[in-house]
PDBML (XML) file of the C-alpha atoms, coordinates in Angstrom:
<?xml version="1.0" encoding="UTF-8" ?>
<PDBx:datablock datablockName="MODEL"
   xmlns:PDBx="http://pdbml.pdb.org/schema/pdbx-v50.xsd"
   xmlns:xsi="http://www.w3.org/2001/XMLSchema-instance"
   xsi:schemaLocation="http://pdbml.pdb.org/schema/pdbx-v50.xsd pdbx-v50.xsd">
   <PDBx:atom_siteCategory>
      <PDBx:atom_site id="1">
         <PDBx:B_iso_or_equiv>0.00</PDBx:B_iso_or_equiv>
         <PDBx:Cartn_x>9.528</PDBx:Cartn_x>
         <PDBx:Cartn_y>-88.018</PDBx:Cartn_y>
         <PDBx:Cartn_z>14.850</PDBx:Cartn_z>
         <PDBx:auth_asym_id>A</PDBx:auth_asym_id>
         <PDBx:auth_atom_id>CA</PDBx:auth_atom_id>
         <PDBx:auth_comp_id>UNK</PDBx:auth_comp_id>
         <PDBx:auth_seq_id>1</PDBx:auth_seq_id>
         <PDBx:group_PDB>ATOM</PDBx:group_PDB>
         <PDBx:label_alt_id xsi:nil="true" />
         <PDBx:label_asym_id>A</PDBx:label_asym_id>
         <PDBx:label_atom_id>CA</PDBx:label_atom_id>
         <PDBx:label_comp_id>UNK</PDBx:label_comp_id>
         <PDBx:label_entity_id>1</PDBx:label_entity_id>
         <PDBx:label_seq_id>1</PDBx:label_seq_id>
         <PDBx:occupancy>1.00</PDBx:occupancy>
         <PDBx:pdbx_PDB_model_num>1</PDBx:pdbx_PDB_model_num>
         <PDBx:type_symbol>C</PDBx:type_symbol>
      </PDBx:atom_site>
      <PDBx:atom_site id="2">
         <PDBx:B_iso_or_equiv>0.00</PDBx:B_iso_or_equiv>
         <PDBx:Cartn_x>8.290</PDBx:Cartn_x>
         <PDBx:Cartn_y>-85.950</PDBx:Cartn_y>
         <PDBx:Cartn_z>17.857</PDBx:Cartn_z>
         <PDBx:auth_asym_id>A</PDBx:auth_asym_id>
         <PDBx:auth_atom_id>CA</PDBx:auth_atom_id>
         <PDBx:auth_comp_id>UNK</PDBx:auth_comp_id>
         <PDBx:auth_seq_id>2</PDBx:auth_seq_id>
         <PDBx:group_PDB>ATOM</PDBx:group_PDB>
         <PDBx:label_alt_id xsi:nil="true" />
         <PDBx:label_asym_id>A</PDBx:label_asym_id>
         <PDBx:label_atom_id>CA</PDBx:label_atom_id>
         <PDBx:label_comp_id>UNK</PDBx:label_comp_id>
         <PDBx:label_entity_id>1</PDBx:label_entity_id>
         <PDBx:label_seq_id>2</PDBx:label_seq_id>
         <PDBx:occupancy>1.00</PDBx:occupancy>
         <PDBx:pdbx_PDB_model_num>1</PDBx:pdbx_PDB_model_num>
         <PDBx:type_symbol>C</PDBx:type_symbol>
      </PDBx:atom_site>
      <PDBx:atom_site id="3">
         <PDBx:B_iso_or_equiv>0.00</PDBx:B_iso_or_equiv>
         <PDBx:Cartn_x>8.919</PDBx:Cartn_x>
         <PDBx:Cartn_y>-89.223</PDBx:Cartn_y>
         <PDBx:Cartn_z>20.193</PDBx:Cartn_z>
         <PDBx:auth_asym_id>A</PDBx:auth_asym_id>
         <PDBx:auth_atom_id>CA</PDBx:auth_atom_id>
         <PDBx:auth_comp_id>UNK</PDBx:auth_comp_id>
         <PDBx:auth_seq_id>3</PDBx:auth_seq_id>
         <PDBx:group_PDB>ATOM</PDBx:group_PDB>
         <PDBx:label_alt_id xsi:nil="true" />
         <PDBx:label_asym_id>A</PDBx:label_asym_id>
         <PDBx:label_atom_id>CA</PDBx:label_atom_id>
         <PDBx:label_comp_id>UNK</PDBx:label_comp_id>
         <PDBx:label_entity_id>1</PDBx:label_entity_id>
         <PDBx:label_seq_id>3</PDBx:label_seq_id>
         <PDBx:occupancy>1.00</PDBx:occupancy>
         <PDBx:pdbx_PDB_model_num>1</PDBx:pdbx_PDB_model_num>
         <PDBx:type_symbol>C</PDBx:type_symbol>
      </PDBx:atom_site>
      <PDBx:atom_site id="4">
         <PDBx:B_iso_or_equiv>0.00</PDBx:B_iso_or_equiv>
         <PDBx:Cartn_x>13.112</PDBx:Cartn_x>
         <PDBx:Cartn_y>-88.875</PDBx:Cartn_y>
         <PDBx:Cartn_z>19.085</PDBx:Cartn_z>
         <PDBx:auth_asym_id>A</PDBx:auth_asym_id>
         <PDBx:auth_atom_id>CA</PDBx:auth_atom_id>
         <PDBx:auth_comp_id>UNK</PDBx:auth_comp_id>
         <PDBx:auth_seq_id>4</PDBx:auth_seq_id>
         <PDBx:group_PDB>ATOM</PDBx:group_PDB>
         <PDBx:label_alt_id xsi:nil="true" />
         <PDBx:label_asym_id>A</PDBx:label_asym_id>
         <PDBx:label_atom_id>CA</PDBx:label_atom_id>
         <PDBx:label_comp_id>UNK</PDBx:label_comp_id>
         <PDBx:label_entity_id>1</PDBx:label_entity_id>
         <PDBx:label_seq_id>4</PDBx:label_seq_id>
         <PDBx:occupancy>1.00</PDBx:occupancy>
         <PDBx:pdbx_PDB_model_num>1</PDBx:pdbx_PDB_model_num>
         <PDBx:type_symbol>C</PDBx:type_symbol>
      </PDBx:atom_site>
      <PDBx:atom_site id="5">
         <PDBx:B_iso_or_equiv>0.00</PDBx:B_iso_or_equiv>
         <PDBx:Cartn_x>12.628</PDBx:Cartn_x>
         <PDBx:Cartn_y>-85.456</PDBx:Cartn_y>
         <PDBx:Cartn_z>19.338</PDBx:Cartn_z>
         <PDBx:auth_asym_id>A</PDBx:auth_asym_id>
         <PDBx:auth_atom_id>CA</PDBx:auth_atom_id>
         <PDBx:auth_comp_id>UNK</PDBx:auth_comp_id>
         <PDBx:auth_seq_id>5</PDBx:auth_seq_id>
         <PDBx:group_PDB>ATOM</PDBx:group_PDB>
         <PDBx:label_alt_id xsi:nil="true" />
         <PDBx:label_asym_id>A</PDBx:label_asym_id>
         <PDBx:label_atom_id>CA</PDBx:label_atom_id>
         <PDBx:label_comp_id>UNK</PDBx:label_comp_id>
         <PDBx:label_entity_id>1</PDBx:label_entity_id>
         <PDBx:label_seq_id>5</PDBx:label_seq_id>
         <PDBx:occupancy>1.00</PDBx:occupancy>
         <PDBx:pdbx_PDB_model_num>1</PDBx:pdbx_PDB_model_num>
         <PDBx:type_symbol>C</PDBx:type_symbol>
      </PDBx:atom_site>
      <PDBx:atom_site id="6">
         <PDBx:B_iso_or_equiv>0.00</PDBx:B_iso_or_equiv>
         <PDBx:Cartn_x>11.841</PDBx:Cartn_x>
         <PDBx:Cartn_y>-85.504</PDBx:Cartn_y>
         <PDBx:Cartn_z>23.090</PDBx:Cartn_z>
         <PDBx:auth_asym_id>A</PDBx:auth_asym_id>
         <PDBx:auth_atom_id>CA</PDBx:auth_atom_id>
         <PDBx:auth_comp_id>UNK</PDBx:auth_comp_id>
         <PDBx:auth_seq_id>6</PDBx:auth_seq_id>
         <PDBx:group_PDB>ATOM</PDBx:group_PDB>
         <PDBx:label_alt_id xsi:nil="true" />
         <PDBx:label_asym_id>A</PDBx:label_asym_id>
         <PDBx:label_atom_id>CA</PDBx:label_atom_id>
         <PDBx:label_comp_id>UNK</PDBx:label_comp_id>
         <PDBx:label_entity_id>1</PDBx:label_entity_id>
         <PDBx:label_seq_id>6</PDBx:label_seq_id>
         <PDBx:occupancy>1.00</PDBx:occupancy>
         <PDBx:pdbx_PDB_model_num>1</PDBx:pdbx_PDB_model_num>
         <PDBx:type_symbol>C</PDBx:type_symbol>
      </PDBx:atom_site>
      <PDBx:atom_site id="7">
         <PDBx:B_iso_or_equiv>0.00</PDBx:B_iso_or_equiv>
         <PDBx:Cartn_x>15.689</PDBx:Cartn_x>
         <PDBx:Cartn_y>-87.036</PDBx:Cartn_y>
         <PDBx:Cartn_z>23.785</PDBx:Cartn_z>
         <PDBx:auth_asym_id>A</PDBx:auth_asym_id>
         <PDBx:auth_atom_id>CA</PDBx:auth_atom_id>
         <PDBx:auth_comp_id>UNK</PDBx:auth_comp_id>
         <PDBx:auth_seq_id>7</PDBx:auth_seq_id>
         <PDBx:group_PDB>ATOM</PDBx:group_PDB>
         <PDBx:label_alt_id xsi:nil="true" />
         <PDBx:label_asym_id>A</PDBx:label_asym_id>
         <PDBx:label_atom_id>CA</PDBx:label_atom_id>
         <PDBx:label_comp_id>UNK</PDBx:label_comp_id>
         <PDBx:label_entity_id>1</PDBx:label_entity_id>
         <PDBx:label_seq_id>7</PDBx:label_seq_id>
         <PDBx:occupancy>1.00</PDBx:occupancy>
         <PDBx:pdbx_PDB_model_num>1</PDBx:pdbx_PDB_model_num>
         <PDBx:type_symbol>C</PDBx:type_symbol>
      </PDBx:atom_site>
      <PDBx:atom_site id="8">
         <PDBx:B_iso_or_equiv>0.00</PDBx:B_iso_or_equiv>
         <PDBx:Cartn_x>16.940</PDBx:Cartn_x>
         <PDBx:Cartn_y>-83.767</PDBx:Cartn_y>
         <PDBx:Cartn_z>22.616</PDBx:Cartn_z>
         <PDBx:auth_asym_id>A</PDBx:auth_asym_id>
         <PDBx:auth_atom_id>CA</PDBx:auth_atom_id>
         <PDBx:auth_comp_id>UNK</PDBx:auth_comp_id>
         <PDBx:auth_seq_id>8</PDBx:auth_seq_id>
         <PDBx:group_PDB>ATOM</PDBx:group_PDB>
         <PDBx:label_alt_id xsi:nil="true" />
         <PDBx:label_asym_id>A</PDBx:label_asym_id>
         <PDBx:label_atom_id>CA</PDBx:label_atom_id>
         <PDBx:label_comp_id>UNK</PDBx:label_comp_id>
         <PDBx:label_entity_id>1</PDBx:label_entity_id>
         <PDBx:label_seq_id>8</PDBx:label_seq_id>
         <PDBx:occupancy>1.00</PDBx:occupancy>
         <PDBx:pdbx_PDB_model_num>1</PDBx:pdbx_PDB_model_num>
         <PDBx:type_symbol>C</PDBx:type_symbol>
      </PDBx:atom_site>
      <PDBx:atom_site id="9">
         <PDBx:B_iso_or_equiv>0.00</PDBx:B_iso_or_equiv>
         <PDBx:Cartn_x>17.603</PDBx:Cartn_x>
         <PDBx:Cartn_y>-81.215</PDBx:Cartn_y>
         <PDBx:Cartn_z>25.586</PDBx:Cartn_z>
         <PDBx:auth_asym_id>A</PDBx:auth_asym_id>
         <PDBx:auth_atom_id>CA</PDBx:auth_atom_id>
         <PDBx:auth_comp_id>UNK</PDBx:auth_comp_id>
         <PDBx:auth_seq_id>9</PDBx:auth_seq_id>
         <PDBx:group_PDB>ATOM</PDBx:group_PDB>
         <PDBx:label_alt_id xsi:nil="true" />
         <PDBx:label_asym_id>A</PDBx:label_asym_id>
         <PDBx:label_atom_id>CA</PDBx:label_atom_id>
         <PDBx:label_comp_id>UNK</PDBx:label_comp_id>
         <PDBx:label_entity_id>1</PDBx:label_entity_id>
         <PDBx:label_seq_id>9</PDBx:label_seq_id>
         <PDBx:occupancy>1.00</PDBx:occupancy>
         <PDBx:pdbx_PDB_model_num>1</PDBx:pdbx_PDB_model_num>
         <PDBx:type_symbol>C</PDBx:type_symbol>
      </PDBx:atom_site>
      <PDBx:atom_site id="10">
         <PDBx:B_iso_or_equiv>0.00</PDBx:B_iso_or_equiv>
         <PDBx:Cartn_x>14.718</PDBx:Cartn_x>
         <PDBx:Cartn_y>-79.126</PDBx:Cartn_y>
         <PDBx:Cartn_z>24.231</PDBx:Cartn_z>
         <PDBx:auth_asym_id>A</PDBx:auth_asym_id>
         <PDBx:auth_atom_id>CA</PDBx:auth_atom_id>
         <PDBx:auth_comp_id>UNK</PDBx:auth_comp_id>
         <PDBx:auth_seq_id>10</PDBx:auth_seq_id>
         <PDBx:group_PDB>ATOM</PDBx:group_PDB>
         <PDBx:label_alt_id xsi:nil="true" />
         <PDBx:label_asym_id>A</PDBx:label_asym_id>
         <PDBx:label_atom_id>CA</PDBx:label_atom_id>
         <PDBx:label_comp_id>UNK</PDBx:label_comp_id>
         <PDBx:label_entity_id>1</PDBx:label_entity_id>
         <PDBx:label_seq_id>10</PDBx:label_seq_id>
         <PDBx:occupancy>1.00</PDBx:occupancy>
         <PDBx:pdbx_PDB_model_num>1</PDBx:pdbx_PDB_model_num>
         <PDBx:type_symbol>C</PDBx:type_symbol>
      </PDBx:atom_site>
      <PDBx:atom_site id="11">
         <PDBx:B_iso_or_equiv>0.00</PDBx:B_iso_or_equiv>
         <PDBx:Cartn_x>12.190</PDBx:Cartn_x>
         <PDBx:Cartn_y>-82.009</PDBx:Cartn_y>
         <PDBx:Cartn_z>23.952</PDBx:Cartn_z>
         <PDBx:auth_asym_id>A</PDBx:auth_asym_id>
         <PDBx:auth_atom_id>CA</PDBx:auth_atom_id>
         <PDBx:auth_comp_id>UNK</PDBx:auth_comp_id>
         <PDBx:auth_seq_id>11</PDBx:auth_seq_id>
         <PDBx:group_PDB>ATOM</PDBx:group_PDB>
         <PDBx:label_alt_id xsi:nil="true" />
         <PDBx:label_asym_id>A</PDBx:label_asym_id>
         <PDBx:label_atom_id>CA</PDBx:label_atom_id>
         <PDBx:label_comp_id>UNK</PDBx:label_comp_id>
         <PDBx:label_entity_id>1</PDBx:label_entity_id>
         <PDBx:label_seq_id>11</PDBx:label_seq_id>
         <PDBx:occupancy>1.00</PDBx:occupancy>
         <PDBx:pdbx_PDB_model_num>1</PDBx:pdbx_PDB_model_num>
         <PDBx:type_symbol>C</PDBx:type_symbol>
      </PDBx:atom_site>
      <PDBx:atom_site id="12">
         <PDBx:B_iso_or_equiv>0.00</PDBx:B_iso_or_equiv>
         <PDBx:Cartn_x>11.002</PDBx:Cartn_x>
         <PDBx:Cartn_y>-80.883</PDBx:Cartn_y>
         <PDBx:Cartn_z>21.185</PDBx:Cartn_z>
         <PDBx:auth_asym_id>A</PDBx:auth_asym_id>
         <PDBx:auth_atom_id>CA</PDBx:auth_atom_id>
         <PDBx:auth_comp_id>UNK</PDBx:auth_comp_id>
         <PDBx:auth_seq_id>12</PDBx:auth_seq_id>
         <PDBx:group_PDB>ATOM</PDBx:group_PDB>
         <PDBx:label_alt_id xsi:nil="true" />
         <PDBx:label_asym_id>A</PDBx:label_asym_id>
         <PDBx:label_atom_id>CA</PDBx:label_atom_id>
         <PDBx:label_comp_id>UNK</PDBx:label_comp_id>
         <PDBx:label_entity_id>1</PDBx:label_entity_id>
         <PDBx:label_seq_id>12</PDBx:label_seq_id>
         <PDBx:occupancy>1.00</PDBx:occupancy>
         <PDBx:pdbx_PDB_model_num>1</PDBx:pdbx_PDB_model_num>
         <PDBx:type_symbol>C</PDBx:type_symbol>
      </PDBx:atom_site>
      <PDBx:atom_site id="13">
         <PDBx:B_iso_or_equiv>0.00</PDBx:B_iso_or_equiv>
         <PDBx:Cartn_x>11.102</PDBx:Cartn_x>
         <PDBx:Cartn_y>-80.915</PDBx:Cartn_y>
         <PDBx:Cartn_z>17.299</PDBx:Cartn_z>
         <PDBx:auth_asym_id>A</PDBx:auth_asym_id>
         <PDBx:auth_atom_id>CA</PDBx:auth_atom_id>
         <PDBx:auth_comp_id>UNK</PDBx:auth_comp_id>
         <PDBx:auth_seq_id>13</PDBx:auth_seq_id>
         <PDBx:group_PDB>ATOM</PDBx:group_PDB>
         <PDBx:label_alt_id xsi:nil="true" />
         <PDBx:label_asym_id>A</PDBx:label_asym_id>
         <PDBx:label_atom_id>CA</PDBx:label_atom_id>
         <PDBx:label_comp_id>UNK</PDBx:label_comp_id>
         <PDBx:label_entity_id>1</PDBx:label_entity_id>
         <PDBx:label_seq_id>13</PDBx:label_seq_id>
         <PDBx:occupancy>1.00</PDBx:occupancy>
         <PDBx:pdbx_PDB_model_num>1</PDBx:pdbx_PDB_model_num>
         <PDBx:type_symbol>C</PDBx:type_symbol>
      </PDBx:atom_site>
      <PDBx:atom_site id="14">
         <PDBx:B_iso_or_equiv>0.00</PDBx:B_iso_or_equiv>
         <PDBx:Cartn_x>12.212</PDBx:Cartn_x>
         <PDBx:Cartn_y>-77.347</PDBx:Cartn_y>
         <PDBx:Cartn_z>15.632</PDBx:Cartn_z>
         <PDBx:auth_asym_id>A</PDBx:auth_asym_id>
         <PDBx:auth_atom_id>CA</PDBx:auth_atom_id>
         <PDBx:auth_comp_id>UNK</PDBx:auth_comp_id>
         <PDBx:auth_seq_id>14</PDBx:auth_seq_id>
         <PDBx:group_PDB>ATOM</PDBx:group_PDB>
         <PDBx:label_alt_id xsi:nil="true" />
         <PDBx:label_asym_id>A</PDBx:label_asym_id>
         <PDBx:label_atom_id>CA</PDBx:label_atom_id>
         <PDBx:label_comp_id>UNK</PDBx:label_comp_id>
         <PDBx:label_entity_id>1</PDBx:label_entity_id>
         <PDBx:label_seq_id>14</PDBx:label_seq_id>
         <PDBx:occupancy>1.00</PDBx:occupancy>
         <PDBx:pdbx_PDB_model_num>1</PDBx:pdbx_PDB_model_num>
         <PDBx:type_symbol>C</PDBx:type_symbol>
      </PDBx:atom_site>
      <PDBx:atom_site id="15">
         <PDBx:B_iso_or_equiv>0.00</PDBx:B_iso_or_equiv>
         <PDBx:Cartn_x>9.939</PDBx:Cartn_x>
         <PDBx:Cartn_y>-75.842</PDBx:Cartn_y>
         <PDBx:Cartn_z>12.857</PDBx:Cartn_z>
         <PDBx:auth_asym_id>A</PDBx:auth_asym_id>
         <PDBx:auth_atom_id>CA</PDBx:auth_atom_id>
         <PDBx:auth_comp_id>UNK</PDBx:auth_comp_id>
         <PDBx:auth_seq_id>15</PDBx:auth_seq_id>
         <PDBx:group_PDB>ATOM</PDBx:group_PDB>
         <PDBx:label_alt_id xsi:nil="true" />
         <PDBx:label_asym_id>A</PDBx:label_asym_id>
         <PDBx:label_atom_id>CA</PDBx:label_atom_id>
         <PDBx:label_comp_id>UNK</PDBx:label_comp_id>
         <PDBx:label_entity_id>1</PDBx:label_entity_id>
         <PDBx:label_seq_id>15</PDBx:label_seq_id>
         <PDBx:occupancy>1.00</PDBx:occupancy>
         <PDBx:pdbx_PDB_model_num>1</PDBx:pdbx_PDB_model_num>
         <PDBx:type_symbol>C</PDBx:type_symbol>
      </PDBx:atom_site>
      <PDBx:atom_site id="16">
         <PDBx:B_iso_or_equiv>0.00</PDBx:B_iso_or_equiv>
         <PDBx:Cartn_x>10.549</PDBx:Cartn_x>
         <PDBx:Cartn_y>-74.672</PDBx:Cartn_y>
         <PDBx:Cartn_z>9.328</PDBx:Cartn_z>
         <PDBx:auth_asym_id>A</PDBx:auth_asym_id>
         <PDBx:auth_atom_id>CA</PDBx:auth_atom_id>
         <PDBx:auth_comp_id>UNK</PDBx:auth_comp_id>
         <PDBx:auth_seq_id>16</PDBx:auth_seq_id>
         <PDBx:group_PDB>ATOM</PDBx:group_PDB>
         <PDBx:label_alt_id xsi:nil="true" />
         <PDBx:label_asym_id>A</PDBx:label_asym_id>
         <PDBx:label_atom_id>CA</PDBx:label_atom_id>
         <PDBx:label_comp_id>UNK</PDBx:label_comp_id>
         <PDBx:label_entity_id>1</PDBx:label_entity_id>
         <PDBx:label_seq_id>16</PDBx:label_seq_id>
         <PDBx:occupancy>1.00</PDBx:occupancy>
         <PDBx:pdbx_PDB_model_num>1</PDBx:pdbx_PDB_model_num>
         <PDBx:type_symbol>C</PDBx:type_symbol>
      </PDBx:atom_site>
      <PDBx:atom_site id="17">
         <PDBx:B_iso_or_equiv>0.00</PDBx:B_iso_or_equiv>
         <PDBx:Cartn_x>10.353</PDBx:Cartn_x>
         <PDBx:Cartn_y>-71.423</PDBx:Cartn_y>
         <PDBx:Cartn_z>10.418</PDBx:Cartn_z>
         <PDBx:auth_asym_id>A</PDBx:auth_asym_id>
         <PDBx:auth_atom_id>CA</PDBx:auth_atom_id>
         <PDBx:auth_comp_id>UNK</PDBx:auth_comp_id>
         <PDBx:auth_seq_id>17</PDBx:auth_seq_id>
         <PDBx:group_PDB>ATOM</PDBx:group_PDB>
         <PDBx:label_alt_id xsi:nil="true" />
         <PDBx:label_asym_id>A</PDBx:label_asym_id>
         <PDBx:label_atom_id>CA</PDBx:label_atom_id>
         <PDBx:label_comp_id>UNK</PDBx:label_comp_id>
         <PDBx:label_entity_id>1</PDBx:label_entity_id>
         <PDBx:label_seq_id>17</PDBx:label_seq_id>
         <PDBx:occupancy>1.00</PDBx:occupancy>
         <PDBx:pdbx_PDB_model_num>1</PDBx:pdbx_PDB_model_num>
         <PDBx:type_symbol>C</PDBx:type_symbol>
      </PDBx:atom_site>
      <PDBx:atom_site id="18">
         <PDBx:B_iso_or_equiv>0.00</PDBx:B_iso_or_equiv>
         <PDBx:Cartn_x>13.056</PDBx:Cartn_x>
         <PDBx:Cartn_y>-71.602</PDBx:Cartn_y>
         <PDBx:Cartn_z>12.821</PDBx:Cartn_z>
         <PDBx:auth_asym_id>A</PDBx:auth_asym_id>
         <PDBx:auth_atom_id>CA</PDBx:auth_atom_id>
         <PDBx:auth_comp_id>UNK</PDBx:auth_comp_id>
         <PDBx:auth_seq_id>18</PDBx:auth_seq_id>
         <PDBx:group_PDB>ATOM</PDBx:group_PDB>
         <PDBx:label_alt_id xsi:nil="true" />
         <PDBx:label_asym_id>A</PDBx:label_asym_id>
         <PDBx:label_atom_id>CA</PDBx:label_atom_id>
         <PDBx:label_comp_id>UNK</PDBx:label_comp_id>
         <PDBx:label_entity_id>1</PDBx:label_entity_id>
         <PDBx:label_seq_id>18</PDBx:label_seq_id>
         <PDBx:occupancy>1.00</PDBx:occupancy>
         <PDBx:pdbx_PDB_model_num>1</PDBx:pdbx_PDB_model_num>
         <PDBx:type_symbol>C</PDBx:type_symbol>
      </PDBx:atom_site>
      <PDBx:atom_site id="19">
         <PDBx:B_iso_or_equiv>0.00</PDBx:B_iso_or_equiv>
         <PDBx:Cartn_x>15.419</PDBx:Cartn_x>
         <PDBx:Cartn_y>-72.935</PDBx:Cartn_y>
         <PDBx:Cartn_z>10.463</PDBx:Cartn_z>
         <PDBx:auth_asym_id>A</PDBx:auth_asym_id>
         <PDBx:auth_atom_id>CA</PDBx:auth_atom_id>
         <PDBx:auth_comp_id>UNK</PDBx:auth_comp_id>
         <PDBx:auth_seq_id>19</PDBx:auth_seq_id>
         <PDBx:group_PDB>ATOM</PDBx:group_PDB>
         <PDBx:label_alt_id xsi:nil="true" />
         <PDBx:label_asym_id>A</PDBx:label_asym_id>
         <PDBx:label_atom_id>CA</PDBx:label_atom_id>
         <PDBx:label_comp_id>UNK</PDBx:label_comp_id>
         <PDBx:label_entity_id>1</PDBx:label_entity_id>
         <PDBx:label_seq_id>19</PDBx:label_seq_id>
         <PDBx:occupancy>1.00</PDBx:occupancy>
         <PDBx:pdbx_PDB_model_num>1</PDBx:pdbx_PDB_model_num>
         <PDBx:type_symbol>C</PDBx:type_symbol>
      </PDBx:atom_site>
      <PDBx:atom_site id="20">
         <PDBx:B_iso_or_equiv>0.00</PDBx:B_iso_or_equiv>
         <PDBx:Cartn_x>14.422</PDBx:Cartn_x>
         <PDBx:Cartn_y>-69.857</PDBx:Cartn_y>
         <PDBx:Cartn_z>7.662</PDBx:Cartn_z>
         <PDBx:auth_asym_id>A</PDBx:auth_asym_id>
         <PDBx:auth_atom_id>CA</PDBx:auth_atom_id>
         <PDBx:auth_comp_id>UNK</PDBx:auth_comp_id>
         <PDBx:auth_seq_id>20</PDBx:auth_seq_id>
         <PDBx:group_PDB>ATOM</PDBx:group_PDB>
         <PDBx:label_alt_id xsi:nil="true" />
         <PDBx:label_asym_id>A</PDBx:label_asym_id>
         <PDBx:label_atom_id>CA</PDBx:label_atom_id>
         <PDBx:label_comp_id>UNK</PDBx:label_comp_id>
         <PDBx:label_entity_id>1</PDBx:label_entity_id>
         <PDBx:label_seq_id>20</PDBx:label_seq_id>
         <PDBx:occupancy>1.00</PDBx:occupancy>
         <PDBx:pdbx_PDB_model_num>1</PDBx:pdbx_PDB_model_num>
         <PDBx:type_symbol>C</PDBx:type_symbol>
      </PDBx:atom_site>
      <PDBx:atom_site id="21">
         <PDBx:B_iso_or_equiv>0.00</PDBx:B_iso_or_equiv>
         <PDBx:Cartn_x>15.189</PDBx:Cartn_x>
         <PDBx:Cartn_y>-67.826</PDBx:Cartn_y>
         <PDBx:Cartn_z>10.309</PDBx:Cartn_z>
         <PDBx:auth_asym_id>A</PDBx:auth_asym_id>
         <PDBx:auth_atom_id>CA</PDBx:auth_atom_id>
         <PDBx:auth_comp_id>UNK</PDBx:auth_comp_id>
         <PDBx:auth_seq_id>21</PDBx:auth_seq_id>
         <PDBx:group_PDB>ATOM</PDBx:group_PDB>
         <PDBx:label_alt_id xsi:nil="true" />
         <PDBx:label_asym_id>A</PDBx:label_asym_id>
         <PDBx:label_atom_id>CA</PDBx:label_atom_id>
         <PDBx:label_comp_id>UNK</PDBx:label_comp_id>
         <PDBx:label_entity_id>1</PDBx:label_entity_id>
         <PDBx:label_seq_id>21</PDBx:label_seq_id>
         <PDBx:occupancy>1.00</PDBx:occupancy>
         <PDBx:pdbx_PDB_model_num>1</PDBx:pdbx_PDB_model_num>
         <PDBx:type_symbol>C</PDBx:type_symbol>
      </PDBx:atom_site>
      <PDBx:atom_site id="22">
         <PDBx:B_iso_or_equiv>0.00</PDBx:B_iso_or_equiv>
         <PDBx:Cartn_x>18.982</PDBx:Cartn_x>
         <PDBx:Cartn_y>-68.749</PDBx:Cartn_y>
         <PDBx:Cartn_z>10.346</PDBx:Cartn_z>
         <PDBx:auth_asym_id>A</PDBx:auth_asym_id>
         <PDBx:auth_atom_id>CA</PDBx:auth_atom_id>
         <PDBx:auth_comp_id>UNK</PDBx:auth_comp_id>
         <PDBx:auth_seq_id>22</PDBx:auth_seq_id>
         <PDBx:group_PDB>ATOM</PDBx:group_PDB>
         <PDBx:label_alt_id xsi:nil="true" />
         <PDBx:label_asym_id>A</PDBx:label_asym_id>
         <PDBx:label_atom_id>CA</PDBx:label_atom_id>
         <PDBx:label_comp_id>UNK</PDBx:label_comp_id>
         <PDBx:label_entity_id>1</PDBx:label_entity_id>
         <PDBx:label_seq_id>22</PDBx:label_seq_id>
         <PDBx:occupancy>1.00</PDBx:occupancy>
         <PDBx:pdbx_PDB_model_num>1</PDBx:pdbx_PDB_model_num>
         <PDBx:type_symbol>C</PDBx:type_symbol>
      </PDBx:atom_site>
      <PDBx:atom_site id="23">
         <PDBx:B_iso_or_equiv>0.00</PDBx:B_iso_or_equiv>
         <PDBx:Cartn_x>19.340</PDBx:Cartn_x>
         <PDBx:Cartn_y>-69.613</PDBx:Cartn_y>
         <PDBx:Cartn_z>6.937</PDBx:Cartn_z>
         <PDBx:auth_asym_id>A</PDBx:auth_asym_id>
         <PDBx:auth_atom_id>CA</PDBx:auth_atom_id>
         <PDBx:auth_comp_id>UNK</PDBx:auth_comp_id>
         <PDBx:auth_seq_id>23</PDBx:auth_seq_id>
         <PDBx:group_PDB>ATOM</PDBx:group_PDB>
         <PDBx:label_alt_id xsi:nil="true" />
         <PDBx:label_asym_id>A</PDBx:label_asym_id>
         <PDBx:label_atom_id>CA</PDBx:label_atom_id>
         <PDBx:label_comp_id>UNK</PDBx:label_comp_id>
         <PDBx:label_entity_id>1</PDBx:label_entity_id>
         <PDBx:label_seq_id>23</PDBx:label_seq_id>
         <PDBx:occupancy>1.00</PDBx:occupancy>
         <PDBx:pdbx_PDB_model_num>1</PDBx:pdbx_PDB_model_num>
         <PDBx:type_symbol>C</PDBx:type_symbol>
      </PDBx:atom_site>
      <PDBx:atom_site id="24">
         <PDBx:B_iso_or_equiv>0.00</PDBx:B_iso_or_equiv>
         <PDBx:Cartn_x>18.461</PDBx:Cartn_x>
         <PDBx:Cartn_y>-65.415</PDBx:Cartn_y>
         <PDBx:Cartn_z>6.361</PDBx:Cartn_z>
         <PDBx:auth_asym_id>A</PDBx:auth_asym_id>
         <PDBx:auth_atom_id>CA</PDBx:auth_atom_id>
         <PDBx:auth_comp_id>UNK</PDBx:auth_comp_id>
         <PDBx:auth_seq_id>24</PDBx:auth_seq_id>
         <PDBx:group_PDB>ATOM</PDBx:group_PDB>
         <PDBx:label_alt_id xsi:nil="true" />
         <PDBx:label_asym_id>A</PDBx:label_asym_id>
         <PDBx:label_atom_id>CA</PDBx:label_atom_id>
         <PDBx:label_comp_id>UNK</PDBx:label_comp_id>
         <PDBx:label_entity_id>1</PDBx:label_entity_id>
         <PDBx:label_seq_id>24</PDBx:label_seq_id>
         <PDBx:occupancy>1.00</PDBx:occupancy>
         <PDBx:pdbx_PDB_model_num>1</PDBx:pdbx_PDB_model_num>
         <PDBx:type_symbol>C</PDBx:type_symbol>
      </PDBx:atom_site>
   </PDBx:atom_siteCategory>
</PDBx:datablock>
């Protein structure tokens, strides 16, 4: 996971709390 996550422009994998954040 965090090794496909570093192709991403922000090199990095989100967290669940991220994603709660929108979903509110």
């Amino acid at each position: 996971w965090e090794k496909r996550a570093r192709i991403a422009p922000q090199r990095r994998p989100g967290t669940a709390e991220e994603v709660a954040d929108l979903v509110a």
